[in-house]
C-alpha atoms as a PDB file:
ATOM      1  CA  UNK A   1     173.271-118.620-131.228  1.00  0.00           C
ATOM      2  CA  UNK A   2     170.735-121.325-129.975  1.00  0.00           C
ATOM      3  CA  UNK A   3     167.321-119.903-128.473  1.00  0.00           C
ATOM      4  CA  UNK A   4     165.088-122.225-126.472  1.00  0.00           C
ATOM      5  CA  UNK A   5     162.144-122.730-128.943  1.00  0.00           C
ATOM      6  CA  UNK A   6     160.223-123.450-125.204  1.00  0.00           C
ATOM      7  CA  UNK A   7     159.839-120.937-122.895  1.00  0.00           C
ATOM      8  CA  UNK A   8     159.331-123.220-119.883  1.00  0.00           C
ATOM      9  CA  UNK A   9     163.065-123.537-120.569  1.00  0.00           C
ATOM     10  CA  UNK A  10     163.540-120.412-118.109  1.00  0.00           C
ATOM     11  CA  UNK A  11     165.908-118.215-117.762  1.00  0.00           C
ATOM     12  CA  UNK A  12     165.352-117.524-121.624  1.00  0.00           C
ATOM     13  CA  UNK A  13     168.887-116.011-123.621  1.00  0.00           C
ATOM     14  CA  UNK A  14     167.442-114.009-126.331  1.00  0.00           C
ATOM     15  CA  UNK A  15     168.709-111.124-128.744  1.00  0.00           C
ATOM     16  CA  UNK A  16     165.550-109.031-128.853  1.00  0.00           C
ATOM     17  CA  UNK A  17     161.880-108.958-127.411  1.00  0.00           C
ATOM     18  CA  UNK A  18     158.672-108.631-129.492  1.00  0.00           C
ATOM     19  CA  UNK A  19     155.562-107.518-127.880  1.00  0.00           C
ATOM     20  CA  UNK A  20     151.938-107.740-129.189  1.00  0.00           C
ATOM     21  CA  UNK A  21     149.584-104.963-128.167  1.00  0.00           C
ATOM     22  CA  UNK A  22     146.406-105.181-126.455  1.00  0.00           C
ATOM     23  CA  UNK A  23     146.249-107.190-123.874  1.00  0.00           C
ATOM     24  CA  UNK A  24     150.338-107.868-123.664  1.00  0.00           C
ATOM     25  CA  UNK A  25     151.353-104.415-122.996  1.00  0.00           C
ATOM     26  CA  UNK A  26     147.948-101.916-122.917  1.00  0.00           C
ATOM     27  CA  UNK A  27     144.829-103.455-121.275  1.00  0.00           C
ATOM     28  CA  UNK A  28     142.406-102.396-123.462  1.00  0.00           C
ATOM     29  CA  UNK A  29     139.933-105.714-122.825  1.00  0.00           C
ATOM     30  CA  UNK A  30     136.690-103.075-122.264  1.00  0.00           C
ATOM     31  CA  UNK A  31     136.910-100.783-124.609  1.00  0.00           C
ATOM     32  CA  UNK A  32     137.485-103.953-127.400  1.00  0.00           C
ATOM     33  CA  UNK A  33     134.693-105.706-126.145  1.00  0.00           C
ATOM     34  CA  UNK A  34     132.094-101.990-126.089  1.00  0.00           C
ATOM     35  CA  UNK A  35     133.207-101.651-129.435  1.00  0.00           C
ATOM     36  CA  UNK A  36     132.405-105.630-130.802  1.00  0.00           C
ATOM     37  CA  UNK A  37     129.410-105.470-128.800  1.00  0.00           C
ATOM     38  CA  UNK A  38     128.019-102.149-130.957  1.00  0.00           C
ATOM     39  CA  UNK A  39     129.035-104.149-133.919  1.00  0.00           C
ATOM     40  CA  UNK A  40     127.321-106.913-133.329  1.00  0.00           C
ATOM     41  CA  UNK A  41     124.124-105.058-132.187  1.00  0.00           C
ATOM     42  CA  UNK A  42     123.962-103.196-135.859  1.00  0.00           C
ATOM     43  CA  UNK A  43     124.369-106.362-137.481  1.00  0.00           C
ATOM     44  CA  UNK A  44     122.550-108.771-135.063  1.00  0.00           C
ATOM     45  CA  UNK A  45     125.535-111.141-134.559  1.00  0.00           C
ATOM     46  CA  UNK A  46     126.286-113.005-131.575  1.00  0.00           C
ATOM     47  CA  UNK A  47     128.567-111.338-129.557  1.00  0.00           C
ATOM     48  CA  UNK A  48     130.087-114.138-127.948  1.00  0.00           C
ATOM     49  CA  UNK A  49     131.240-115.643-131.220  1.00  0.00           C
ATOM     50  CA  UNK A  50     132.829-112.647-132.483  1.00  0.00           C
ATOM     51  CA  UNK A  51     134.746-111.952-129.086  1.00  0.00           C
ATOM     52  CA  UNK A  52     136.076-115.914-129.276  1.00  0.00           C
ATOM     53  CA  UNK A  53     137.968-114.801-132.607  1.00  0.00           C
ATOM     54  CA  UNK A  54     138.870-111.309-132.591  1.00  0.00           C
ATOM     55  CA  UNK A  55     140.938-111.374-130.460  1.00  0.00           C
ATOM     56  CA  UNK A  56     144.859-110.360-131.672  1.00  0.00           C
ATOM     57  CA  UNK A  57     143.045-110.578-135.296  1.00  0.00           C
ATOM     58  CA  UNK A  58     142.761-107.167-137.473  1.00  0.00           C
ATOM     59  CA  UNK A  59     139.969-105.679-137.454  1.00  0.00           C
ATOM     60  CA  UNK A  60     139.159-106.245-141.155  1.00  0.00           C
ATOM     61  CA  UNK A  61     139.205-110.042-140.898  1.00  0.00           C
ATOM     62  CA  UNK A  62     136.842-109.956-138.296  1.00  0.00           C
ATOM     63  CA  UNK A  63     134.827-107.930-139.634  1.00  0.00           C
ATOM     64  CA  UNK A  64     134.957-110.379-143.319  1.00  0.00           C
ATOM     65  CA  UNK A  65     133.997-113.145-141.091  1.00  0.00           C
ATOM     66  CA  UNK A  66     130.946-112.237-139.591  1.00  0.00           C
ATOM     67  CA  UNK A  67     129.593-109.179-141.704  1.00  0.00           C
ATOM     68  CA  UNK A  68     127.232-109.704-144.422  1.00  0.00           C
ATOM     69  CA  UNK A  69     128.964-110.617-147.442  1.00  0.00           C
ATOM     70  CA  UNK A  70     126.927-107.463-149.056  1.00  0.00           C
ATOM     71  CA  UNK A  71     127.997-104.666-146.237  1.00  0.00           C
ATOM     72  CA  UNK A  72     131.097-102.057-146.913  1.00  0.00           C
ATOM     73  CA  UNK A  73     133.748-103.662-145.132  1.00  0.00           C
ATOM     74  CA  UNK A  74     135.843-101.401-145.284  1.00  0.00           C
ATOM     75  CA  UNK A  75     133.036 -98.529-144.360  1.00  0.00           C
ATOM     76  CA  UNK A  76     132.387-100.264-141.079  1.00  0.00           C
ATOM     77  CA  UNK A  77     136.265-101.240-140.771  1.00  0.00           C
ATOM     78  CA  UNK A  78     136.864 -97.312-140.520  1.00  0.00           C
ATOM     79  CA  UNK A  79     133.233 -96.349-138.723  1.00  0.00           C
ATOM     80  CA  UNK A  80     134.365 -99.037-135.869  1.00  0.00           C
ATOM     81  CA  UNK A  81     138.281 -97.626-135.837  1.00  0.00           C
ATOM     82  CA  UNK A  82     136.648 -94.163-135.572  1.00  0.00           C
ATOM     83  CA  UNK A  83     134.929 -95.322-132.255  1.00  0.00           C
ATOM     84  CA  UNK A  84     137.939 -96.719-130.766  1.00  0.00           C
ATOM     85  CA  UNK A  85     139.883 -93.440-131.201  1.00  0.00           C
ATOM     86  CA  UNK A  86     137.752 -91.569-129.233  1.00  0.00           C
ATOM     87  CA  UNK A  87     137.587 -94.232-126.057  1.00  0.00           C
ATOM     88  CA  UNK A  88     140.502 -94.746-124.042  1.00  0.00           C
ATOM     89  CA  UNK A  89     138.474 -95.310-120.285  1.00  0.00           C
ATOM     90  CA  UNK A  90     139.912 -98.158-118.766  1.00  0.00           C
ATOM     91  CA  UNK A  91     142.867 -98.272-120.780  1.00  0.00           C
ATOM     92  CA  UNK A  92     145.768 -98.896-119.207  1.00  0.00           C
ATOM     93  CA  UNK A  93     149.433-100.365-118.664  1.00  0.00           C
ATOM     94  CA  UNK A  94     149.684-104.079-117.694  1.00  0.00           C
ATOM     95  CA  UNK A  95     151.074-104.141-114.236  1.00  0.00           C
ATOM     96  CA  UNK A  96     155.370-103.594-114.706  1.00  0.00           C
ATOM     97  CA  UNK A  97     155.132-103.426-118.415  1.00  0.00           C
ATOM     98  CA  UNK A  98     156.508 -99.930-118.684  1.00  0.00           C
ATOM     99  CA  UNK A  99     159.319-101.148-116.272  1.00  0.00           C
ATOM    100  CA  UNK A 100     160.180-103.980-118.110  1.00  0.00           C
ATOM    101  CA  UNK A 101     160.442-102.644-121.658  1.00  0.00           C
ATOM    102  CA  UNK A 102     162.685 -99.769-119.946  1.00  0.00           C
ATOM    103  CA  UNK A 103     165.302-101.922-118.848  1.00  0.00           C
ATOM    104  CA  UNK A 104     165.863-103.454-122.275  1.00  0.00           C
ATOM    105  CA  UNK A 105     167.897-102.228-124.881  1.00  0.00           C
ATOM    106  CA  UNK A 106     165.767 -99.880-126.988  1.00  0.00           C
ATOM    107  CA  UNK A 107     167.181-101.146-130.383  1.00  0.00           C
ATOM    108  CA  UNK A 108     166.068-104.574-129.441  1.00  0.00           C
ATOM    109  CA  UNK A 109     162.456-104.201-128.660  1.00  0.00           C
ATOM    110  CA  UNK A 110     159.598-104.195-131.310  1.00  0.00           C
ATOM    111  CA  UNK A 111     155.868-103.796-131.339  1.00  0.00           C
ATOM    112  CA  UNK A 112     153.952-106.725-133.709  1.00  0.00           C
ATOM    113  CA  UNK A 113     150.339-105.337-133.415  1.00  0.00           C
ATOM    114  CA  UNK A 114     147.504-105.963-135.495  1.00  0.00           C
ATOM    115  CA  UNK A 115     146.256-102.273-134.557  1.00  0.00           C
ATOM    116  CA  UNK A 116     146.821 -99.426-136.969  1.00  0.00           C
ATOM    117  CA  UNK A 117     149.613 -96.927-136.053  1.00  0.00           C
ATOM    118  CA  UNK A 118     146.894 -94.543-134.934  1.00  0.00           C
ATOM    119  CA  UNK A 119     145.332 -96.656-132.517  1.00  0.00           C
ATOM    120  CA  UNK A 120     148.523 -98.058-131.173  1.00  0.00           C
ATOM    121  CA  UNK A 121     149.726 -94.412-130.622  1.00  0.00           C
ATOM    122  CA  UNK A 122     147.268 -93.731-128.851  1.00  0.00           C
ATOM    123  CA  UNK A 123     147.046 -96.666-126.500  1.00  0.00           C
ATOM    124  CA  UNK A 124     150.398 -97.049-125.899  1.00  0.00           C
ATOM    125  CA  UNK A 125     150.405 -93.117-125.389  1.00  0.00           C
ATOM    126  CA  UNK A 126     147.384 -93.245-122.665  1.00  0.00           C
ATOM    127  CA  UNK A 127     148.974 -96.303-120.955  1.00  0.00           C
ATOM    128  CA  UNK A 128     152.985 -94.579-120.646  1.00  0.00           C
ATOM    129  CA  UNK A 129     154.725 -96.588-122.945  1.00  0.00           C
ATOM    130  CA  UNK A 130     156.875 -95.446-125.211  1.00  0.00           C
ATOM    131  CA  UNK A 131     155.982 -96.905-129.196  1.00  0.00           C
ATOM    132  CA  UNK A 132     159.965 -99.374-129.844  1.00  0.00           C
ATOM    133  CA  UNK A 133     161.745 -97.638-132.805  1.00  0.00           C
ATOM    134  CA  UNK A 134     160.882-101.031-134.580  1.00  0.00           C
ATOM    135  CA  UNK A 135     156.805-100.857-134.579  1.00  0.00           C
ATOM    136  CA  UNK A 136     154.972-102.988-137.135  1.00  0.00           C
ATOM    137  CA  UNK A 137     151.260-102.304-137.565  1.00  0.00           C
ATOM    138  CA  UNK A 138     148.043-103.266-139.730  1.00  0.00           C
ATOM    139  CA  UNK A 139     149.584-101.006-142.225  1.00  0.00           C
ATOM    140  CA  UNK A 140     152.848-103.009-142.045  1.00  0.00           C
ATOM    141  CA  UNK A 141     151.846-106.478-143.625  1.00  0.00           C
ATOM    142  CA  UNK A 142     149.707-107.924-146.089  1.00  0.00           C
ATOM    143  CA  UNK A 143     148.577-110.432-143.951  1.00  0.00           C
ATOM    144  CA  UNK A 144     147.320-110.005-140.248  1.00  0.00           C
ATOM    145  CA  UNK A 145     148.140-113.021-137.413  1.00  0.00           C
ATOM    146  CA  UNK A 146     147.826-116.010-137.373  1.00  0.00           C
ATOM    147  CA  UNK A 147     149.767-115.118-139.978  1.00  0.00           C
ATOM    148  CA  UNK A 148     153.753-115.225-139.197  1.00  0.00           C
ATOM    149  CA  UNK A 149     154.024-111.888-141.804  1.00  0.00           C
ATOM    150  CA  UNK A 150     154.669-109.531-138.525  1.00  0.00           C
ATOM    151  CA  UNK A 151     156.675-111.466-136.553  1.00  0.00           C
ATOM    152  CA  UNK A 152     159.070-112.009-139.111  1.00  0.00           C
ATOM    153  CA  UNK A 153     158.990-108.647-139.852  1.00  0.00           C
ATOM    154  CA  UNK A 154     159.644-107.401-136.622  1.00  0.00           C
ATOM    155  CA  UNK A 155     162.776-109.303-136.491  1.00  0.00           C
ATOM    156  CA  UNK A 156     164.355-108.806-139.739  1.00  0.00           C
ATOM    157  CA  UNK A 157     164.008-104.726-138.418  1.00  0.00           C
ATOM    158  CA  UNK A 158     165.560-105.796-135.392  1.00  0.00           C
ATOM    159  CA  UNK A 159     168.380-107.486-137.742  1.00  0.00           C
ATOM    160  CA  UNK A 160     168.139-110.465-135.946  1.00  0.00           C
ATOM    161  CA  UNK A 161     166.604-114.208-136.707  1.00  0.00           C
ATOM    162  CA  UNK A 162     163.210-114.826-135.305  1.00  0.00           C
ATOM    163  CA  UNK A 163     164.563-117.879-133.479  1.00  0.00           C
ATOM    164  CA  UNK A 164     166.850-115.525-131.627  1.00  0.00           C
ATOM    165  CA  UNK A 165     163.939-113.498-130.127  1.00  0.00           C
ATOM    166  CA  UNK A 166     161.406-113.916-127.498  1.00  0.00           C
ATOM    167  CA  UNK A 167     157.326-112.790-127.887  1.00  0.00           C
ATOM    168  CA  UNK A 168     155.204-111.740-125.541  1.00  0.00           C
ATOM    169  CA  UNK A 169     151.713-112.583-126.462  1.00  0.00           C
ATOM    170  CA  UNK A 170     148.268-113.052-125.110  1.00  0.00           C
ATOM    171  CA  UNK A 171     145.945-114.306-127.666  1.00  0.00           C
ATOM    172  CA  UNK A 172     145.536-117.169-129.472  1.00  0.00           C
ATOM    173  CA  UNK A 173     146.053-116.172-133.417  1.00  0.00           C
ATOM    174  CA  UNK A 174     149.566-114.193-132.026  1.00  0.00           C
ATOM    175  CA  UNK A 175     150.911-116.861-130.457  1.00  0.00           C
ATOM    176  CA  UNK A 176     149.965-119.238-133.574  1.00  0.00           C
ATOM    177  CA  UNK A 177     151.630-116.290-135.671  1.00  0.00           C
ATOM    178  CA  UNK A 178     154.802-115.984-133.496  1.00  0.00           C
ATOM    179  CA  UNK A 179     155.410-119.751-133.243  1.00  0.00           C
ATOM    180  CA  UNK A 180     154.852-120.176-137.000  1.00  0.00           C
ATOM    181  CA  UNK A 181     157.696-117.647-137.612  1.00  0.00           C
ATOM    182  CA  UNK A 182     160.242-119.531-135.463  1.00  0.00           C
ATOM    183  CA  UNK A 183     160.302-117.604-132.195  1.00  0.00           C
ATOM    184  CA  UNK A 184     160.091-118.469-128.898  1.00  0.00           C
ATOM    185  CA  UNK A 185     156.561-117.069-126.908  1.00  0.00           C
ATOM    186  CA  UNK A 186     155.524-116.440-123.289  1.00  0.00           C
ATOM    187  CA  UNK A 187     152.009-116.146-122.676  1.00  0.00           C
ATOM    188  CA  UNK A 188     150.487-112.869-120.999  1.00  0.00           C
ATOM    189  CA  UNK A 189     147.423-113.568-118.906  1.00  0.00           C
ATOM    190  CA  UNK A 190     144.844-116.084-118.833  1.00  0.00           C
ATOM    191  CA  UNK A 191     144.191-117.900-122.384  1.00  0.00           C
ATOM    192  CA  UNK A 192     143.021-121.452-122.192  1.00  0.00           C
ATOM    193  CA  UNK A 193     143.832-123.024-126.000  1.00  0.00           C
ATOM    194  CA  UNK A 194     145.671-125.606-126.993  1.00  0.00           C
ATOM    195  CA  UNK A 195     148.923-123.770-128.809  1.00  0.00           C
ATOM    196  CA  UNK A 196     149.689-122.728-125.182  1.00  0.00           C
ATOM    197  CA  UNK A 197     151.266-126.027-124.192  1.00  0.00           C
ATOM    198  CA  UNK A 198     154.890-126.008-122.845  1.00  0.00           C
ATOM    199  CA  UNK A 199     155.084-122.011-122.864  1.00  0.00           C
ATOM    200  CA  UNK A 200     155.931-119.749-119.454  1.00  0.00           C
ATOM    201  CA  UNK A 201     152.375-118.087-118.757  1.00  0.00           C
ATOM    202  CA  UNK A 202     153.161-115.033-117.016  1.00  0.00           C
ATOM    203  CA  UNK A 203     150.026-112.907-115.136  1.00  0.00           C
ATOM    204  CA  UNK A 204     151.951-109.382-115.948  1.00  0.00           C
ATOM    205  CA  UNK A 205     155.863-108.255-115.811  1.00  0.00           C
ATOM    206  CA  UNK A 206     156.161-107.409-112.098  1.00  0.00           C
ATOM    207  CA  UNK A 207     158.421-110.424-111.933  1.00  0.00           C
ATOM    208  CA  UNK A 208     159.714-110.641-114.605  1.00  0.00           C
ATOM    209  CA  UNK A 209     163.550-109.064-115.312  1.00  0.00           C
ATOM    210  CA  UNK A 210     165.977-108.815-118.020  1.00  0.00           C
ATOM    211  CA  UNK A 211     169.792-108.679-117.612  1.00  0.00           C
ATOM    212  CA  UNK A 212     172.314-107.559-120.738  1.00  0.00           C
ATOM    213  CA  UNK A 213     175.387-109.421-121.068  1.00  0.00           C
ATOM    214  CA  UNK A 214     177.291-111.254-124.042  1.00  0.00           C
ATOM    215  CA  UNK A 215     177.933-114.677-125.487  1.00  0.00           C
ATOM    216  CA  UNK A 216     181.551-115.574-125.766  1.00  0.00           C
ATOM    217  CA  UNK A 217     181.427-114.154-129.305  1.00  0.00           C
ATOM    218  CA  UNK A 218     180.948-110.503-127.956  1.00  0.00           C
ATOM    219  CA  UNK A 219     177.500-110.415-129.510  1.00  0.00           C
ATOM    220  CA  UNK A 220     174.787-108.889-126.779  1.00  0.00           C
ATOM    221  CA  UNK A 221     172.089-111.299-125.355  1.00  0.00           C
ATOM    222  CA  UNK A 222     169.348-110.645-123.166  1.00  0.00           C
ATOM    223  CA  UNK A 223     168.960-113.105-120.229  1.00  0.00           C
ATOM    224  CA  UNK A 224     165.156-113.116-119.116  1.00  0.00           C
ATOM    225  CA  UNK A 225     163.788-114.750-115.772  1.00  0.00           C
ATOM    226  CA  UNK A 226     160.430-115.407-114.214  1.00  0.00           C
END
């Protein structure tokens, strides 16, 4: 079957639905940003660079990036993870997400986060949403978006082609990531950059709806609309 590779191509006639994490399904913008900010404080970074690059990255990288090159990565990797499991204030469900991933077929939906499975369990658990059978996580991949590694992933699990599902994204390294691996993207929210052009941008999933059918083959599709 032939997928749009353009969103803006609407309604979109997919075979399964990936979803990044934080800030696609769980709004977890404040917590993130407490946590970077701490980080950045021990270290005396500048915030504001960090938070322009972290975003949809694992932890790790960022933490390779801007940490000196002397520091335990992986120490401060696990002291800032140990922070994040014990804040969930503010976290919560984008507005219709649990809606929306209810009224598609369970064994087409995956998760493509670059969380650990702890951290998405918990998210996902304070914000009402149920973690897809198909969930692929930090500990998933040896490579974290931009690179393609999850997305591709996600849809050989799903037993489908990458250009035969959609992704619902919100930051810049996912979408990169998803694109890269052949699928088609919406946009969640509010990112200005560049590898946004020609994709739906959708505020949250209060209109957006998904209807099962078939192609003339028999094989199930998902029609999406905006």
């Amino acid at each position: 079957m032939s997928i749009q590779k353009l969103a803006e191509q609407s309604p979109l006639v997919v075979r399964a639905v990936i979803f990044d994490m934080d800030g696609t399904l769980v709004d977890s913008t404040g917590v993130v940003e407490q946590v970077w900010g701490e980080f950045a404080a021990d270290y005396d970074l500048d915030l504001a660079g960090i938070l322009a690059v972290s975003h949809g990255v694992q932890g790790i990288d960022t933490i390779r990036r801007f940490a000196p090159a002397d520091a335990d990565h992986q120490a401060i990797a696990a002291d800032l993870m140990a922070r994040e499991l014990v804040r969930t204030d503010g976290v919560v469900e984008i507005a219709g997400a649990l809606d929306f991933v209810q009224s598609l077929p369970g064994d087409a939906v995956a998760l493509a986060t670059s969380a650990t499975v702890e951290l998405a369990e918990l998210r996902m658990g304070v914000a009402g949403i149920a973690i897809p059978g198909v969930s692929i996580t930090a500990e998933s991949v040896t490579r974290g978006k931009p690179d393609p590694e999850v997305f591709a992933l996600a849809a050989s699990r799903l037993g489908v082609s990458p250009s035969e599902t959609v992704v619902f994204e919100d930051a810049a390294a996912g979408i990169t990531g998803a694109l890269a691996a052949g699928c088609t993207v919406v946009v969640v929210g509010e990112l200005d950059d560049p590898v946004t052009a020609g994709l739906v941008r959708i505020p949250d999933y209060t209109s957006v709806r998904a209807t099962v059918g078939s192609d003339p083959t028999g094989e199930r599709t998902i029609t999406i609309t905006f």
